[in-house]
Protein backbone atom coordinates (compact mmCIF):
# COMPACT_ATOMS: atom_id res chain seq x y z
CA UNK A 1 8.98 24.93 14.97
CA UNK A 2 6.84 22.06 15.19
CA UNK A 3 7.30 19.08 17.85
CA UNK A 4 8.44 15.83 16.64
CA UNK A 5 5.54 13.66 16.24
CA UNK A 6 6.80 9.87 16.56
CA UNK A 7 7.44 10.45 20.46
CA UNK A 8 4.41 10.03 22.98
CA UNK A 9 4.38 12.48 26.20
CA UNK A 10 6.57 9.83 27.94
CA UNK A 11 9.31 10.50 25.26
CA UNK A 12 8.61 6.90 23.93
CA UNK A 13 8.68 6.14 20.45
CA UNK A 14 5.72 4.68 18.51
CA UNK A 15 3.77 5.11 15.45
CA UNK A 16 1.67 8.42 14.59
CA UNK A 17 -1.59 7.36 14.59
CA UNK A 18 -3.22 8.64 11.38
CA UNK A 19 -6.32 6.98 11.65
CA UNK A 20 -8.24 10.15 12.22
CA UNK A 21 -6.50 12.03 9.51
CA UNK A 22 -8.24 12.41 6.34
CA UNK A 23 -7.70 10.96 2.99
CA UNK A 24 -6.15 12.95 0.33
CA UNK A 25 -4.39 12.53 -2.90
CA UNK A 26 -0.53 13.02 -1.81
CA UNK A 27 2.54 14.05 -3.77
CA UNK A 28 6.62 13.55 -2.96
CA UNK A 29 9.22 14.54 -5.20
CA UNK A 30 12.66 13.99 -4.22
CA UNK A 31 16.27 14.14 -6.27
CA UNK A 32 19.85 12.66 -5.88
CA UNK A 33 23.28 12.35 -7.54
CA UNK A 34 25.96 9.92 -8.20
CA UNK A 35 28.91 11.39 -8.88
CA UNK A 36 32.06 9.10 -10.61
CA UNK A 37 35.22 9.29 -13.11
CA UNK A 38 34.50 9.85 -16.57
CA UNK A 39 35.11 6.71 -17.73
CA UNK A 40 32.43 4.80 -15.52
CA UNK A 41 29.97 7.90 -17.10
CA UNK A 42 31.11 6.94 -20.58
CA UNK A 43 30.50 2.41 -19.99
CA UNK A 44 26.63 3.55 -18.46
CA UNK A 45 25.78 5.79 -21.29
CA UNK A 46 27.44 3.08 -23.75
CA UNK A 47 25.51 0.50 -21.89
CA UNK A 48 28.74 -1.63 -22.19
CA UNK A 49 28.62 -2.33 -18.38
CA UNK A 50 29.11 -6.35 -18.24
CA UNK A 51 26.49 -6.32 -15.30
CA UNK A 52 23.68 -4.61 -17.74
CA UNK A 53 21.78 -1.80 -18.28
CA UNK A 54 22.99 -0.15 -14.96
CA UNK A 55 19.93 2.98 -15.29
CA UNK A 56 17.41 0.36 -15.94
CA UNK A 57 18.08 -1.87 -13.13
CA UNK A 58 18.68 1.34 -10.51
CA UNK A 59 15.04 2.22 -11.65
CA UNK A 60 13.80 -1.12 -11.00
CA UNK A 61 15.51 -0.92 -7.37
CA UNK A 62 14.06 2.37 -6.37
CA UNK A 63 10.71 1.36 -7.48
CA UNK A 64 11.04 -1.23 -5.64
CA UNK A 65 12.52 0.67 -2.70
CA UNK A 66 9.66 2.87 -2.84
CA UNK A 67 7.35 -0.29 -1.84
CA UNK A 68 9.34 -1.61 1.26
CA UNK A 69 10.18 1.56 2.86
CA UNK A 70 8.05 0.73 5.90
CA UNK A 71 10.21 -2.93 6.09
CA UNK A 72 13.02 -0.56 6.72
CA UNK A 73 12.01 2.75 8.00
CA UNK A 74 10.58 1.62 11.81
CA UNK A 75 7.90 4.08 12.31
CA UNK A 76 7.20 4.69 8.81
CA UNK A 77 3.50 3.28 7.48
CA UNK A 78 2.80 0.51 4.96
CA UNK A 79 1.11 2.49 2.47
CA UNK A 80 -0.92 1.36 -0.85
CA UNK A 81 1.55 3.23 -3.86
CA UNK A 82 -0.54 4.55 -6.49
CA UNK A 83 2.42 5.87 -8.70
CA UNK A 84 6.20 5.58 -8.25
CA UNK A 85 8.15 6.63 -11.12
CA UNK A 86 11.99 7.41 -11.60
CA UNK A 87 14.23 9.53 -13.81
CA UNK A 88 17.50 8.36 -13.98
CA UNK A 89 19.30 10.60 -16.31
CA UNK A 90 23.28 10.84 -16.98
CA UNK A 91 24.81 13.91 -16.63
CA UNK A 92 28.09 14.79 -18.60
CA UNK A 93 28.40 18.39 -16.83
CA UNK A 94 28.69 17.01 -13.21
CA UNK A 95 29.99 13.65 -14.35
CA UNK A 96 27.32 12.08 -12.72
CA UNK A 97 23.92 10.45 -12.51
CA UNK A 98 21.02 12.17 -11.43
CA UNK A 99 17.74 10.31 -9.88
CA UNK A 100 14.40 12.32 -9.82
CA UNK A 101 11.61 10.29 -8.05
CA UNK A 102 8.16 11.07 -7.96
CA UNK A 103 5.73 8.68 -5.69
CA UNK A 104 2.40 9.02 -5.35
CA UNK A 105 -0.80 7.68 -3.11
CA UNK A 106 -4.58 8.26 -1.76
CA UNK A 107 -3.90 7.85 2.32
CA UNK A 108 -4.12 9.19 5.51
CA UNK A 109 -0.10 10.17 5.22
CA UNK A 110 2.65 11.84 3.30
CA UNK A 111 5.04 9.54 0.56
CA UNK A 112 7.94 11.60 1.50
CA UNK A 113 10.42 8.82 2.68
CA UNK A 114 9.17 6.63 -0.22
CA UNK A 115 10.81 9.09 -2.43
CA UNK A 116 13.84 10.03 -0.20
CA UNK A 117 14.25 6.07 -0.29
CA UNK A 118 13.83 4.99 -4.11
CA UNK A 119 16.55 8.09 -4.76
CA UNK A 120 18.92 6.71 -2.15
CA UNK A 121 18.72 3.02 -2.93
CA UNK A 122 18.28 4.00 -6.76
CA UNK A 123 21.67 5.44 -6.27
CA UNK A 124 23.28 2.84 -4.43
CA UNK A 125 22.67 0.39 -6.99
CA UNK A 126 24.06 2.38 -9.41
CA UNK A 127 27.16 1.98 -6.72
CA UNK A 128 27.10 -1.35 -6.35
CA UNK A 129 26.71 -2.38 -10.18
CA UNK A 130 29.72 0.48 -10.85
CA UNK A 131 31.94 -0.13 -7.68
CA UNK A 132 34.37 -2.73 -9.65
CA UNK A 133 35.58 0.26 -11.90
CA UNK A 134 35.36 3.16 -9.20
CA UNK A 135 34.51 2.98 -5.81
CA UNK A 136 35.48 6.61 -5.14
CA UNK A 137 31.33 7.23 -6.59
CA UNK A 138 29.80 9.62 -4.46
CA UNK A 139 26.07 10.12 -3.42
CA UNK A 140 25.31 13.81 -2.90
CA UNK A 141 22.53 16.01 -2.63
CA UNK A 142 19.74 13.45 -1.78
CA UNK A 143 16.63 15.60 -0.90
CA UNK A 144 13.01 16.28 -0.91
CA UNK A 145 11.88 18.60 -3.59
CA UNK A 146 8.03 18.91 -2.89
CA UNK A 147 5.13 17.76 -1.20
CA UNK A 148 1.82 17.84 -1.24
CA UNK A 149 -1.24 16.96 0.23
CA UNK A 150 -2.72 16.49 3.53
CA UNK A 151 -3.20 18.76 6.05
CA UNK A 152 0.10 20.56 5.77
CA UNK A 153 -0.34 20.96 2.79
CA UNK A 154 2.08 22.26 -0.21
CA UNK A 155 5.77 22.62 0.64
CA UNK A 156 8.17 23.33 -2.33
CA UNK A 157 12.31 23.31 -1.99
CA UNK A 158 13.47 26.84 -2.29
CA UNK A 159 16.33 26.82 -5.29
């Protein structure tokens, strides 16, 4: 097991410095679910939701997530997005919605909590917009998938 890499050797916090690291095309996928009552499945895939297209403005959220995660995340790294995309896809078999979000960049580090964070706060807004006709939603299963790039290289989810 590795050590944990955002404490100096006085146990301090602080930010990795990456400067020397090299620059290399870098690849996070990550995945989520929303899980609610039939009925709120039924008024998204209608679109009938009086707020709006409820999948179209949870995309717009995450990718925008995606973009401030280093306003929220304190050690994370502003980093220059290349590619942030979303799948937001209904699913009648779990009675959910499922996010799939794939962020890209060129950079000295990994887009892994970009994606972690435009799944989470793609979700959420699915939440909020929903929450008037079921707040007992729930947010499950919010992971990485896959990684790459860098000098740890490839790391894939085991199914």
């Amino acid at each position: 097991m590795q050590e944990l890499t955002h404490f100096d050797e006085y146990g301090q916090a602080h930010m990795v410095n990456v400067g020397e690291k090299a620059v290399t095309a870098r690849q996070a996928i990550a995945e989520g679910r929303i899980l609610m009552a039939p009925e709120t499945l039924a008024m998204i895939e209608a679109g009938t939701h009086r707020k709006g297209d409820v999948i179209g403005i949870a995309r717009i959220a995450g990718i925008m997530a995606a973009k401030k995660t280093a306003d929220l995340v304190p050690l994370c790294h502003p980093l220059a997005l290349t590619r942030v995309a979303l799948e937001i896809t209904p699913e009648r078999a779990s009675c959910g919605v499922r996010c799939l979000a794939t962020v890209e960049t060129r950079g000295q580090t990994g887009v892994e909590m970009e994606a972690l964070m435009a799944v989470q706060i793609a979700l959420l807004t699915v939440y909020d917009m929903c929450k008037a006709v079921d707040r007992g939603m729930t947010m499950e299963g919010i992971r990485l998938l896959h990684k790459s790039g860098g000098q740890s290289g490839d790391w894939h989810r085991n199914a």
